[in-house]
PDB file of N, CA and C in Angstrom:
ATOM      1  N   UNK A   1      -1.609 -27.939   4.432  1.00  0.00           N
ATOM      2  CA  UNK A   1      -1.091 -26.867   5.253  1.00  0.00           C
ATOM      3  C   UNK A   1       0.432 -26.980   5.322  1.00  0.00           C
ATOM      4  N   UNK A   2       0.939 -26.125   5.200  1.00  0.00           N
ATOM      5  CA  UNK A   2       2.625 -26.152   5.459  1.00  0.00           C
ATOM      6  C   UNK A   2       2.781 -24.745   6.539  1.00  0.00           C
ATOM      7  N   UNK A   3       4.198 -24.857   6.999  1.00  0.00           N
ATOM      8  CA  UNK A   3       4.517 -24.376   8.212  1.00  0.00           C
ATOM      9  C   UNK A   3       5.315 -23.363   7.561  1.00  0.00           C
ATOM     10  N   UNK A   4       5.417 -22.286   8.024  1.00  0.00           N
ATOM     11  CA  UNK A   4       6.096 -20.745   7.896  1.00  0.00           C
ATOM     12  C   UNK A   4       6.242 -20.376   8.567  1.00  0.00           C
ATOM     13  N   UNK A   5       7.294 -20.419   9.191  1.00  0.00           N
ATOM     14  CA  UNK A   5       8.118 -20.088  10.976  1.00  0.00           C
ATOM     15  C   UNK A   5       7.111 -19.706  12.135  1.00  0.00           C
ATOM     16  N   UNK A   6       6.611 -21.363  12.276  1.00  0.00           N
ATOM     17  CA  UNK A   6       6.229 -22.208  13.115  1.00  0.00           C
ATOM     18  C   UNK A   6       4.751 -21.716  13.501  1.00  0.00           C
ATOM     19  N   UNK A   7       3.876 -20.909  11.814  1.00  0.00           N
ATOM     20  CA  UNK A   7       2.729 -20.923  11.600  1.00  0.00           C
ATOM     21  C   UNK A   7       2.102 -21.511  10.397  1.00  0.00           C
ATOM     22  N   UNK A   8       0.958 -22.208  11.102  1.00  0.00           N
ATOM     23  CA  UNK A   8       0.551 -22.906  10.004  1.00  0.00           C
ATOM     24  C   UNK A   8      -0.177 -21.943   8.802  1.00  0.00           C
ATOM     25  N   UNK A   9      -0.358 -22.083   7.344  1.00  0.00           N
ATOM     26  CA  UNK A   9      -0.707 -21.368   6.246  1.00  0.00           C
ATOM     27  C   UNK A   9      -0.814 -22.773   5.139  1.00  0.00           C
ATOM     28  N   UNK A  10      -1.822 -22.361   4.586  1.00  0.00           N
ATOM     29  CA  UNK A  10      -2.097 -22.410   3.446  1.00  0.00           C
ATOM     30  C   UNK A  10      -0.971 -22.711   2.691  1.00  0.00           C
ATOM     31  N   UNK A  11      -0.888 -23.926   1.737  1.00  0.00           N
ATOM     32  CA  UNK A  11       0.106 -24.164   0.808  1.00  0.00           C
ATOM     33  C   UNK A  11       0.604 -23.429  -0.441  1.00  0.00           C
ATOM     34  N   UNK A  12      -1.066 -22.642  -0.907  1.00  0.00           N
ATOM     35  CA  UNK A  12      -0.914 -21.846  -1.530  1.00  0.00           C
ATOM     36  C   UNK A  12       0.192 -20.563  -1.347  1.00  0.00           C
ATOM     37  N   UNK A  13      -0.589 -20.332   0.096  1.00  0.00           N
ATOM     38  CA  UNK A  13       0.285 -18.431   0.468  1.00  0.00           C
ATOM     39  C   UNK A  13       1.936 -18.942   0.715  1.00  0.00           C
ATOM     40  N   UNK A  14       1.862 -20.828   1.303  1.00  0.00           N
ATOM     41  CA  UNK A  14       3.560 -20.367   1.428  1.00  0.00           C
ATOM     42  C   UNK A  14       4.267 -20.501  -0.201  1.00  0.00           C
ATOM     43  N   UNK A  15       3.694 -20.962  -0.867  1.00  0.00           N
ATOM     44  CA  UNK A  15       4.267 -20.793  -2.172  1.00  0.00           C
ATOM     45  C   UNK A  15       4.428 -19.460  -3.059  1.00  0.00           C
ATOM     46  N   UNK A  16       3.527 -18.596  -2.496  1.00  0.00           N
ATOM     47  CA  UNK A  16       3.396 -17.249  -3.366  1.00  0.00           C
ATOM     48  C   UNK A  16       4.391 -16.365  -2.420  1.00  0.00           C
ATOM     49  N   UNK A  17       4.729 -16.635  -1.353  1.00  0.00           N
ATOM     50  CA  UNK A  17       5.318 -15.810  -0.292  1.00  0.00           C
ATOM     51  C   UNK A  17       6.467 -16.496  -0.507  1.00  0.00           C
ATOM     52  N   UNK A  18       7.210 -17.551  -0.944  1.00  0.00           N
ATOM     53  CA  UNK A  18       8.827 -17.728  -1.470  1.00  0.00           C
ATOM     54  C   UNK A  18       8.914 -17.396  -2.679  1.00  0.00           C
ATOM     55  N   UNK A  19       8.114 -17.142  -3.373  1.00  0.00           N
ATOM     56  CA  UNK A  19       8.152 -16.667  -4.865  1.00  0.00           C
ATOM     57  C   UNK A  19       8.298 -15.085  -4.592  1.00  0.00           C
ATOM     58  N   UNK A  20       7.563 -14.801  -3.765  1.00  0.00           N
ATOM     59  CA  UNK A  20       7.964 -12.981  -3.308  1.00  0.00           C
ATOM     60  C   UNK A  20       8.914 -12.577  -2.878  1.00  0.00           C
ATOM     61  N   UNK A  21       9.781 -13.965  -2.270  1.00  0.00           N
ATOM     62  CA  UNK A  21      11.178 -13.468  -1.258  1.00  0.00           C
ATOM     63  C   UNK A  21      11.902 -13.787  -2.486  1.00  0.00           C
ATOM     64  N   UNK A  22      11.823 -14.736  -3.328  1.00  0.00           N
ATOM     65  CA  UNK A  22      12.734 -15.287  -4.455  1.00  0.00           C
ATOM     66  C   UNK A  22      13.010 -13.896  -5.615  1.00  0.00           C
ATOM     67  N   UNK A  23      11.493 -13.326  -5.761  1.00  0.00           N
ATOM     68  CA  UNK A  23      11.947 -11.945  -6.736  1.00  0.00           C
ATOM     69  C   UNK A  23      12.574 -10.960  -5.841  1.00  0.00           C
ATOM     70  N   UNK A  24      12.437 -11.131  -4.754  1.00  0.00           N
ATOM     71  CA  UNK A  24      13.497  -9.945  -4.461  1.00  0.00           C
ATOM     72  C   UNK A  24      14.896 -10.424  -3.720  1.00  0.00           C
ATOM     73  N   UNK A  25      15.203 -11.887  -3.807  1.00  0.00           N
ATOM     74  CA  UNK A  25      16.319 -12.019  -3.907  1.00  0.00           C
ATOM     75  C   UNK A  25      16.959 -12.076  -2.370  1.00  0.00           C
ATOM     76  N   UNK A  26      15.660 -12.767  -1.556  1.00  0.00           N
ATOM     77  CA  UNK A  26      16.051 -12.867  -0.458  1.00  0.00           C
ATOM     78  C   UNK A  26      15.318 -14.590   0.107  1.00  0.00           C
ATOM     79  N   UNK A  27      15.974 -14.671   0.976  1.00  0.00           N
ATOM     80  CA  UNK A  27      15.659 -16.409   1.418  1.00  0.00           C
ATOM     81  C   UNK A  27      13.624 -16.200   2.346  1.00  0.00           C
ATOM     82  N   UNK A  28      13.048 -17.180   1.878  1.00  0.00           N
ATOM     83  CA  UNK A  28      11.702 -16.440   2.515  1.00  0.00           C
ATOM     84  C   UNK A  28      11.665 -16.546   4.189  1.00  0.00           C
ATOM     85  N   UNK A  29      12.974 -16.723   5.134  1.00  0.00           N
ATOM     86  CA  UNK A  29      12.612 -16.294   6.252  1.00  0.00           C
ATOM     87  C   UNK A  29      13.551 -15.117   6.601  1.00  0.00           C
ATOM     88  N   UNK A  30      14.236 -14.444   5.560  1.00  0.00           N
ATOM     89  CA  UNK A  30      14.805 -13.054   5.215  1.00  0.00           C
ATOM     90  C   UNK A  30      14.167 -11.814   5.055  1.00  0.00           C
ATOM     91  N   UNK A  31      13.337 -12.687   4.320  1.00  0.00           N
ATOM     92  CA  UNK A  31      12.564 -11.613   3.752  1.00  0.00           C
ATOM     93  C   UNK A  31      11.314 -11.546   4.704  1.00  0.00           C
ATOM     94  N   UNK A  32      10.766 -12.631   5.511  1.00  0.00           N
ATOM     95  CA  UNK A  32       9.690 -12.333   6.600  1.00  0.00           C
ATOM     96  C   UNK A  32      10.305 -11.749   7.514  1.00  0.00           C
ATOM     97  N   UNK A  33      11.764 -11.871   7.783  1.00  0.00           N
ATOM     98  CA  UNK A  33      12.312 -11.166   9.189  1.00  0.00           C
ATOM     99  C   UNK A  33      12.220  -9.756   8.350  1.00  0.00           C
ATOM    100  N   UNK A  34      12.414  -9.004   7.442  1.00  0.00           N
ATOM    101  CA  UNK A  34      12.700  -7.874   6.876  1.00  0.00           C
ATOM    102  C   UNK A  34      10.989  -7.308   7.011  1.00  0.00           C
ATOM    103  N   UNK A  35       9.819  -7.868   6.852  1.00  0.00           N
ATOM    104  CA  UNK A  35       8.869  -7.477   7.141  1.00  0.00           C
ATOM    105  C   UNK A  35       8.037  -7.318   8.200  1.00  0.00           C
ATOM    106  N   UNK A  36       8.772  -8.185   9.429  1.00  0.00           N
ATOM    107  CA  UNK A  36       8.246  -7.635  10.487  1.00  0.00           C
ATOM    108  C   UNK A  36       9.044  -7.011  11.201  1.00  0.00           C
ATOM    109  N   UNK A  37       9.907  -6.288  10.857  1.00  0.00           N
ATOM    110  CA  UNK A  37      11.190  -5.245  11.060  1.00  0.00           C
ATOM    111  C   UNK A  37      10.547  -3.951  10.990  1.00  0.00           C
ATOM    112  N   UNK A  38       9.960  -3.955   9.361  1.00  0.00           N
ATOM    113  CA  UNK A  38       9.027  -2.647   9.109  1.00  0.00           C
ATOM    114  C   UNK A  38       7.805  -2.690   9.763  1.00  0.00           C
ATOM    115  N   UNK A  39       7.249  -3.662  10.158  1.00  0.00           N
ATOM    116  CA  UNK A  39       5.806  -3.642  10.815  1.00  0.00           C
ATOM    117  C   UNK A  39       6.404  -3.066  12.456  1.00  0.00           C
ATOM    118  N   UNK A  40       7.264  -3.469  12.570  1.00  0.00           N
ATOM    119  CA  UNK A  40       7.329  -3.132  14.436  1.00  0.00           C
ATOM    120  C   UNK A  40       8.043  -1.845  14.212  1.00  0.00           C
ATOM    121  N   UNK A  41       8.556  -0.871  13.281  1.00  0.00           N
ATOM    122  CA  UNK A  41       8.988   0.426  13.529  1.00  0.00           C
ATOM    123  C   UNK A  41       7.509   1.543  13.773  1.00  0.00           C
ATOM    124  N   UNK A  42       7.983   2.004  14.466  1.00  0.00           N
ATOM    125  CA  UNK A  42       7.359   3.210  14.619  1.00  0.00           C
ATOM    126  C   UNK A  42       6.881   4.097  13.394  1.00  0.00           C
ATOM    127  N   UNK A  43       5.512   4.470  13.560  1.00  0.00           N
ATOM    128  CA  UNK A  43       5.606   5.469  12.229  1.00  0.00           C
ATOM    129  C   UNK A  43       5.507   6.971  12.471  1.00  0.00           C
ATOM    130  N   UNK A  44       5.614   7.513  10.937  1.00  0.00           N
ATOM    131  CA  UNK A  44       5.869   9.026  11.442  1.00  0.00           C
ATOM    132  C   UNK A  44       4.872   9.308  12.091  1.00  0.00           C
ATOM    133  N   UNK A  45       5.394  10.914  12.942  1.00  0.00           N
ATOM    134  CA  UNK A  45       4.455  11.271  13.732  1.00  0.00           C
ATOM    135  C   UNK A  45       3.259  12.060  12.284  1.00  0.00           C
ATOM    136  N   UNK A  46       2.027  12.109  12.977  1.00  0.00           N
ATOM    137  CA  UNK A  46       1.574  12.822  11.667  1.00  0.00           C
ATOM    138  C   UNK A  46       0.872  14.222  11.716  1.00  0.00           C
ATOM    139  N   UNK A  47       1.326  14.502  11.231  1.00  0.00           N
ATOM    140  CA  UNK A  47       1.905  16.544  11.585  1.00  0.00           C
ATOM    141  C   UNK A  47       1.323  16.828  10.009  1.00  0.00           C
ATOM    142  N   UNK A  48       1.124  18.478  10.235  1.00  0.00           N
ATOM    143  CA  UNK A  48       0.650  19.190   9.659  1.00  0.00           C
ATOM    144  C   UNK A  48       1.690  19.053   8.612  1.00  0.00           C
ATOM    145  N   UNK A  49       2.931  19.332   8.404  1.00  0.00           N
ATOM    146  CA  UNK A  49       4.288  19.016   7.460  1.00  0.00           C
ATOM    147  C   UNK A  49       4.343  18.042   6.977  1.00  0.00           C
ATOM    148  N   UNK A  50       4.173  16.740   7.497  1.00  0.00           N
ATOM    149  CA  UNK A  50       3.814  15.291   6.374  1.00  0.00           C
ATOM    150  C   UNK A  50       2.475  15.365   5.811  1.00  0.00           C
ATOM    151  N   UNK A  51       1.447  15.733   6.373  1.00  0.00           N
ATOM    152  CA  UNK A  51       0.713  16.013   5.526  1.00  0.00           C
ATOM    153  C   UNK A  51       0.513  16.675   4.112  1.00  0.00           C
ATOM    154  N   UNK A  52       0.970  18.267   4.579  1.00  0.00           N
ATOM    155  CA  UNK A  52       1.360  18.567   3.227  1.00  0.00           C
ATOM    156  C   UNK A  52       2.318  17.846   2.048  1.00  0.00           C
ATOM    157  N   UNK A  53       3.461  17.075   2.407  1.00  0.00           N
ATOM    158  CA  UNK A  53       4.425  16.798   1.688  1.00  0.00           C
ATOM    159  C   UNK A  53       3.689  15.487   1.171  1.00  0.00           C
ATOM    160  N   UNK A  54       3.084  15.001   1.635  1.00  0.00           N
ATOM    161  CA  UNK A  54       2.068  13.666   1.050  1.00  0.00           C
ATOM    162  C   UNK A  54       1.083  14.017  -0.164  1.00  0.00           C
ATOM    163  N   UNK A  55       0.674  15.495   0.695  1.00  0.00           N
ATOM    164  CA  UNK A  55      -0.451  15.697  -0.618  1.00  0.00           C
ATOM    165  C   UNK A  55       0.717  16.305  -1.463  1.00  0.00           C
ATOM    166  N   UNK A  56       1.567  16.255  -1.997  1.00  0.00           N
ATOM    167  CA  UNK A  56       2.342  17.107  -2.614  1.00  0.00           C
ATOM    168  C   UNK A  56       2.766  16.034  -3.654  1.00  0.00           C
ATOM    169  N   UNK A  57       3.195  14.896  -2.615  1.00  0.00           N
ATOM    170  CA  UNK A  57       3.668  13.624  -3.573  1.00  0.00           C
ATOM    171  C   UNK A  57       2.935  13.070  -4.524  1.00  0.00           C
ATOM    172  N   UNK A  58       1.279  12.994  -4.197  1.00  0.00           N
ATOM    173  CA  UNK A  58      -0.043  12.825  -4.733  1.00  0.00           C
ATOM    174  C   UNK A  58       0.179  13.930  -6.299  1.00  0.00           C
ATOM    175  N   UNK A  59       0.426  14.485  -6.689  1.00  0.00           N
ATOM    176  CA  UNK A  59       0.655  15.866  -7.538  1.00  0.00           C
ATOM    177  C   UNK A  59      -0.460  15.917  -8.329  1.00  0.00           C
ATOM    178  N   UNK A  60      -1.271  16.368  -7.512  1.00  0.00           N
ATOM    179  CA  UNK A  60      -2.970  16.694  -7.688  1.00  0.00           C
ATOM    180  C   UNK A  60      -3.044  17.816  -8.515  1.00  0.00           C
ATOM    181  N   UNK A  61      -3.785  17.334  -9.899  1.00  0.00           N
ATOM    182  CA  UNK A  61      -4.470  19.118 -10.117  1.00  0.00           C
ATOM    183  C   UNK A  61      -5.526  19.621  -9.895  1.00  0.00           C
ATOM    184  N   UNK A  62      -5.943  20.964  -9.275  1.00  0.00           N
ATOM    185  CA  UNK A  62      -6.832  21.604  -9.307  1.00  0.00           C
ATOM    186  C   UNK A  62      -8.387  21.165 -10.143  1.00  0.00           C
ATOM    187  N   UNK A  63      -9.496  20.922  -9.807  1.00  0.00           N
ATOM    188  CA  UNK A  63     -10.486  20.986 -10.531  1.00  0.00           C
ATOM    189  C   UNK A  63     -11.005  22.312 -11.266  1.00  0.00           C
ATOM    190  N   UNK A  64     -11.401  22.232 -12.644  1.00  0.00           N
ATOM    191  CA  UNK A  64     -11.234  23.164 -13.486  1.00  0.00           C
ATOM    192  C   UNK A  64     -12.669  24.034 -12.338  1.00  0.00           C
ATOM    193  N   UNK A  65     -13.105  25.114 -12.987  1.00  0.00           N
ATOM    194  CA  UNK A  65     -13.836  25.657 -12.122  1.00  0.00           C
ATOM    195  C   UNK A  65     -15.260  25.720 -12.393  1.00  0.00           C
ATOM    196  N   UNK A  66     -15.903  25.600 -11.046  1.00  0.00           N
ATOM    197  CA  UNK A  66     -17.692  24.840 -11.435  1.00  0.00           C
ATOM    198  C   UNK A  66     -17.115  23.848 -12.477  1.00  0.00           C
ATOM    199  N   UNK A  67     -16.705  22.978 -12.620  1.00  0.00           N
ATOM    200  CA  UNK A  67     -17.064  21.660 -13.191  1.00  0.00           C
ATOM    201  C   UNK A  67     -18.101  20.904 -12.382  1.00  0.00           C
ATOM    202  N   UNK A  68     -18.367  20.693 -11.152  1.00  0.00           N
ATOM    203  CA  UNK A  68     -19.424  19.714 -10.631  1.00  0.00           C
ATOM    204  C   UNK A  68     -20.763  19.797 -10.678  1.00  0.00           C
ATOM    205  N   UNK A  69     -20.527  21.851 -11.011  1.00  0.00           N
ATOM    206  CA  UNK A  69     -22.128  22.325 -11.267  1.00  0.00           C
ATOM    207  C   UNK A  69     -22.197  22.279 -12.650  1.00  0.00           C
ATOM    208  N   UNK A  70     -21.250  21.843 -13.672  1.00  0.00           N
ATOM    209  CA  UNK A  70     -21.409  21.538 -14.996  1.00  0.00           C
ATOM    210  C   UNK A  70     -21.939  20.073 -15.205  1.00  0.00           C
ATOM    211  N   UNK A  71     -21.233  19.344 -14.303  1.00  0.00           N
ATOM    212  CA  UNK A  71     -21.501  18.097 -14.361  1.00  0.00           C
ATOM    213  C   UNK A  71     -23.102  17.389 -14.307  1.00  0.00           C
ATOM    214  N   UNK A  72     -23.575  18.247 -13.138  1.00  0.00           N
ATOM    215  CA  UNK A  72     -24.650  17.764 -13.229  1.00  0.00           C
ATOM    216  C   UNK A  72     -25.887  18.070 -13.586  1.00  0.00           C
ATOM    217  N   UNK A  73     -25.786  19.526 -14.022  1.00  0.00           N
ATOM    218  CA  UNK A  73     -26.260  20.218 -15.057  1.00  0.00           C
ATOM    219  C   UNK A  73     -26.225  19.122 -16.618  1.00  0.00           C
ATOM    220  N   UNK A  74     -25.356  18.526 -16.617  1.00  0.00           N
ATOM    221  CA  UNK A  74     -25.052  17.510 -18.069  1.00  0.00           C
ATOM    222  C   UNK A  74     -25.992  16.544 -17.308  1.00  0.00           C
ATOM    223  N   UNK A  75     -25.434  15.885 -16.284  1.00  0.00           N
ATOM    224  CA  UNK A  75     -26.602  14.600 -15.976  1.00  0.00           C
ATOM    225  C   UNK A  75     -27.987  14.828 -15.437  1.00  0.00           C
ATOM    226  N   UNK A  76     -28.908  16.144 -15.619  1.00  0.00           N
ATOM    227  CA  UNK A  76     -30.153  16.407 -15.701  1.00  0.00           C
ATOM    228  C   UNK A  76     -30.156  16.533 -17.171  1.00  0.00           C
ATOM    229  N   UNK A  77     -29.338  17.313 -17.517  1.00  0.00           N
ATOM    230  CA  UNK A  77     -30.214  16.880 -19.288  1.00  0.00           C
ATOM    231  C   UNK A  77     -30.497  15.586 -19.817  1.00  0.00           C
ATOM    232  N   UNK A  78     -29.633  14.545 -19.603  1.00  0.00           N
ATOM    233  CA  UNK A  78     -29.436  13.370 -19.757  1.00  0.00           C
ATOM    234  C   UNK A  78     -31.448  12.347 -19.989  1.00  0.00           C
TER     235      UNK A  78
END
């Protein structure tokens, strides 16, 4: 067991967790203060407007039309 600001862990996770602060070039109690920075912010409110702009980011296409009644029309012939 080794200690990671003043919790005990696994030798493994503290080794993979300075190797995570090391690729990004930060000291690993930099980079844990930087992550519970983002864990304690607030998140967006979630509104009809992030919603859309989420599914937007997703850049979904359309399913062609009746494909599902094609589909399984194929997996009864089967």
């Amino acid at each position: 067991m080794t200690t990671l600001l003043q919790t005990r862990v696994e030798h493994r996770v503290a080794v993979n967790f300075k190797r995570a602060a090391k690729q990004r070039g930060k000291t690993p109690y930099a980079y844990l203060q930087q992550i519970v920075t983002q864990a304690a912010t607030a998140p967006e409110p979630r509104t009809w407007k992030n919603h859309r702009a989420w599914r937007k980011s997703l850049k979904l296409t359309p399913l062609p039309y009746n494909l599902v009644a094609r589909m399984r029309e194929e997996s009864d012939e089967r």
